[in-house]
C-alpha atoms as a PDB file:
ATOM      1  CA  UNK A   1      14.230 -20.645  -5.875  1.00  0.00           C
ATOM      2  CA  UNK A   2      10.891 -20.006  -4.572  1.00  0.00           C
ATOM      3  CA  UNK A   3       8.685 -16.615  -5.499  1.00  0.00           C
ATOM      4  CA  UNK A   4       8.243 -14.645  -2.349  1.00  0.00           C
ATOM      5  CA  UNK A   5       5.299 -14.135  -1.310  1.00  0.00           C
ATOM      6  CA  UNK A   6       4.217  -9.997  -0.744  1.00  0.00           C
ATOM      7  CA  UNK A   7       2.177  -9.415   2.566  1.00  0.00           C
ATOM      8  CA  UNK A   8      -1.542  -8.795   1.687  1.00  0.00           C
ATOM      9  CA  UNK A   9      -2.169  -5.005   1.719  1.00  0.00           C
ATOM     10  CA  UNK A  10      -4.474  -3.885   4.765  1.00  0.00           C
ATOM     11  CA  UNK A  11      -7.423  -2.432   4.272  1.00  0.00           C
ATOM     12  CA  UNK A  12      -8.649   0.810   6.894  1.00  0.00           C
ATOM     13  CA  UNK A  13     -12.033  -1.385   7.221  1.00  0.00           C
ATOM     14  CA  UNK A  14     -10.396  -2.485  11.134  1.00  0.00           C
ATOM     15  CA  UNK A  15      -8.581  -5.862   9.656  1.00  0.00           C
ATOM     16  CA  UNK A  16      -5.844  -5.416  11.634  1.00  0.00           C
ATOM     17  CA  UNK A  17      -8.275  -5.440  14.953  1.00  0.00           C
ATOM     18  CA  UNK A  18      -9.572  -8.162  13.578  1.00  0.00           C
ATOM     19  CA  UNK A  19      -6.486 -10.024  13.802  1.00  0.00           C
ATOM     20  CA  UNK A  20      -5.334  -8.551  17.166  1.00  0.00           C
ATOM     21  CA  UNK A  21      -8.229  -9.661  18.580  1.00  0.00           C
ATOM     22  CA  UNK A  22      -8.394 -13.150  16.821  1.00  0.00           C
ATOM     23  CA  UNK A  23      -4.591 -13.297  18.543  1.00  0.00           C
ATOM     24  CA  UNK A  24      -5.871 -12.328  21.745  1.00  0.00           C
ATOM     25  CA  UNK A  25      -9.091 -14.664  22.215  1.00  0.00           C
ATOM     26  CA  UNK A  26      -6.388 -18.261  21.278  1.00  0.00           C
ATOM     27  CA  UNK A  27      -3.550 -16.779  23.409  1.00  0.00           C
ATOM     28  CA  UNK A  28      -5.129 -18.996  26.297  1.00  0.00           C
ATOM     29  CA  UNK A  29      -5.424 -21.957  24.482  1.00  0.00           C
ATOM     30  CA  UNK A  30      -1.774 -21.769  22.667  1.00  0.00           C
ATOM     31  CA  UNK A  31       0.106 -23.698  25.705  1.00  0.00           C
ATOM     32  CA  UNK A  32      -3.203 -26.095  27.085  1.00  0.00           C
ATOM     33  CA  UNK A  33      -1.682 -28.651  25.150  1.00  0.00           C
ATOM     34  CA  UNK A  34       1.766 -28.559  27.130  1.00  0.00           C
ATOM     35  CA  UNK A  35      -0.111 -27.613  30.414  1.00  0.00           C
ATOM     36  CA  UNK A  36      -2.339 -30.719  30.006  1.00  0.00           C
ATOM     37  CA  UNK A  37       0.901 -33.042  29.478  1.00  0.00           C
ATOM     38  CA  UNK A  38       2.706 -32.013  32.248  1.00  0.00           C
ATOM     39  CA  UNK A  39      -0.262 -32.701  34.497  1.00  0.00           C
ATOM     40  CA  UNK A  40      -0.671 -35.820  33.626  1.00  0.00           C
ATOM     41  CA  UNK A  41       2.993 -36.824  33.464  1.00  0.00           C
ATOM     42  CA  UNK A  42       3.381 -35.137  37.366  1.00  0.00           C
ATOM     43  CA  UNK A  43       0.773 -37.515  38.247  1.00  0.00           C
ATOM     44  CA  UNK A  44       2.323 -40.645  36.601  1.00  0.00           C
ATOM     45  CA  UNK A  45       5.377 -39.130  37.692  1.00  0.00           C
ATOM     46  CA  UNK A  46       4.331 -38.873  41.704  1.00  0.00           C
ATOM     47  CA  UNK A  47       2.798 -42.344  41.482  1.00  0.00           C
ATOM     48  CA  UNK A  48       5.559 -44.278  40.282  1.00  0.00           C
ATOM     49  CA  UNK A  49       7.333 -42.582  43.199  1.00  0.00           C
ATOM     50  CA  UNK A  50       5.252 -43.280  45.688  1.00  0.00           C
ATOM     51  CA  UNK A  51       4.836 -46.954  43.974  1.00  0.00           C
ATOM     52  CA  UNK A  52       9.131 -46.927  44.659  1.00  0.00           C
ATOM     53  CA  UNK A  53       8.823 -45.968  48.024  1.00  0.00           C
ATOM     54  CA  UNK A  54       6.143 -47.864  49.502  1.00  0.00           C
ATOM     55  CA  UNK A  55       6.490 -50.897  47.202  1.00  0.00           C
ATOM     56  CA  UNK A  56       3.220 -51.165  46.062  1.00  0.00           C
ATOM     57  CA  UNK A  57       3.332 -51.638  42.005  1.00  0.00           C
ATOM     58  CA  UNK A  58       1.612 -50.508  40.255  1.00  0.00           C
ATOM     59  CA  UNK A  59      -1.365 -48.927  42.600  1.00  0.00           C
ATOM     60  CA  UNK A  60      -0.022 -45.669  42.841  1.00  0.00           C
ATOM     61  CA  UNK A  61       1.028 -45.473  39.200  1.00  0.00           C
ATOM     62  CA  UNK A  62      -2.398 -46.079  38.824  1.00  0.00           C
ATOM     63  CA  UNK A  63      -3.925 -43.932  41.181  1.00  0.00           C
ATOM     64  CA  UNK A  64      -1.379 -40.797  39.920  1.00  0.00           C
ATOM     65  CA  UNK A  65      -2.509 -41.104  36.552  1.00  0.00           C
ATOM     66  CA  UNK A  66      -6.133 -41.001  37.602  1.00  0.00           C
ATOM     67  CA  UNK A  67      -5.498 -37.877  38.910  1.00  0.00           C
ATOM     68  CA  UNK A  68      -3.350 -36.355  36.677  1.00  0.00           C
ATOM     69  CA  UNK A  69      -6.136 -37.250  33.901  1.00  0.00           C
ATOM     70  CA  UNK A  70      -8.706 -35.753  36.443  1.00  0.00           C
ATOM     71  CA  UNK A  71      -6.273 -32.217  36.995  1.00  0.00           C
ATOM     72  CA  UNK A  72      -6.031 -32.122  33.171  1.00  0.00           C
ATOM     73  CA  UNK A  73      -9.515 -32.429  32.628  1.00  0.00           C
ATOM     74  CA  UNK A  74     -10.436 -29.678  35.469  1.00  0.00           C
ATOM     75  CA  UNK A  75      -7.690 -27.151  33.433  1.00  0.00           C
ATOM     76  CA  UNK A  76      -9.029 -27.654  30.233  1.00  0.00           C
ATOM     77  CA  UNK A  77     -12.823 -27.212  30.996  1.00  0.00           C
ATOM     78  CA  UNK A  78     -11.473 -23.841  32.883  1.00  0.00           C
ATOM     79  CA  UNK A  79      -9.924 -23.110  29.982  1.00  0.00           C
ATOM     80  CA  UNK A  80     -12.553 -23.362  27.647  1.00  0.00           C
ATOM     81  CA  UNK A  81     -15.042 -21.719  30.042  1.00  0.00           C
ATOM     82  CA  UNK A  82     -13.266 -18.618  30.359  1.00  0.00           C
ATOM     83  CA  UNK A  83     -13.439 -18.034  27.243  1.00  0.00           C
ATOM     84  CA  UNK A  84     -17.454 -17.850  26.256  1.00  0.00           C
ATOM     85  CA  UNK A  85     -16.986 -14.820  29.408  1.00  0.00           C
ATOM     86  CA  UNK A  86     -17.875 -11.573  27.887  1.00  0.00           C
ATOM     87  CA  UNK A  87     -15.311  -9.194  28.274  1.00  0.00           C
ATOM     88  CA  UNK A  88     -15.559  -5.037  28.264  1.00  0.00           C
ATOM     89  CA  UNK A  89     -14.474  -3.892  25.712  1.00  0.00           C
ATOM     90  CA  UNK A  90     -11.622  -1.075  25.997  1.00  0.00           C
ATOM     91  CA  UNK A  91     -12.414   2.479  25.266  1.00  0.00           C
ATOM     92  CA  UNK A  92     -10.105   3.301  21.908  1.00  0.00           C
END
């Protein structure tokens, strides 16, 4: 059986700010990777839809995942923007 591992003791120099904060500033970023996905798969998804209704293979396939890519893209970059925003800090 493995050793367990103790936590590491904290220190009253702020290091558990340090990791609240550190939590706080990825929070955004934890489900971009899912959001991205599901952007691009509506888009496929929409396409190959419209490509079943209209009968045009594979055009709007095509077109869908153009512009799933393109929503994906826009999210991201939004993403990543917002976060070189300064931001107050709260009184404590």
């Amino acid at each position: 059986m493995p050793a367990r591992s103790t936590p590491p003791e904290r220190d009253s120099d702020g290091d558990d700010r340090d990791w609240t904060r550190a939590r706080r500033e990825t929070a955004p970023l934890l489900g971009l990777g899912t959001t991205l996905a599901v952007t691009v798969l509506a888009g496929l998804g929409g396409g190959y839809w419209l490509d079943g209704r209209l009968g045009t293979r594979p055009a709007f396939l095509l077109l869908g995942g153009v512009l799933g890519v393109g929503a994906a893209l826009y999210q991201f970059f939004k993403a990543v923007a917002g976060l070189n925003k300064p931001k107050a800090d709260p009184k404590r």
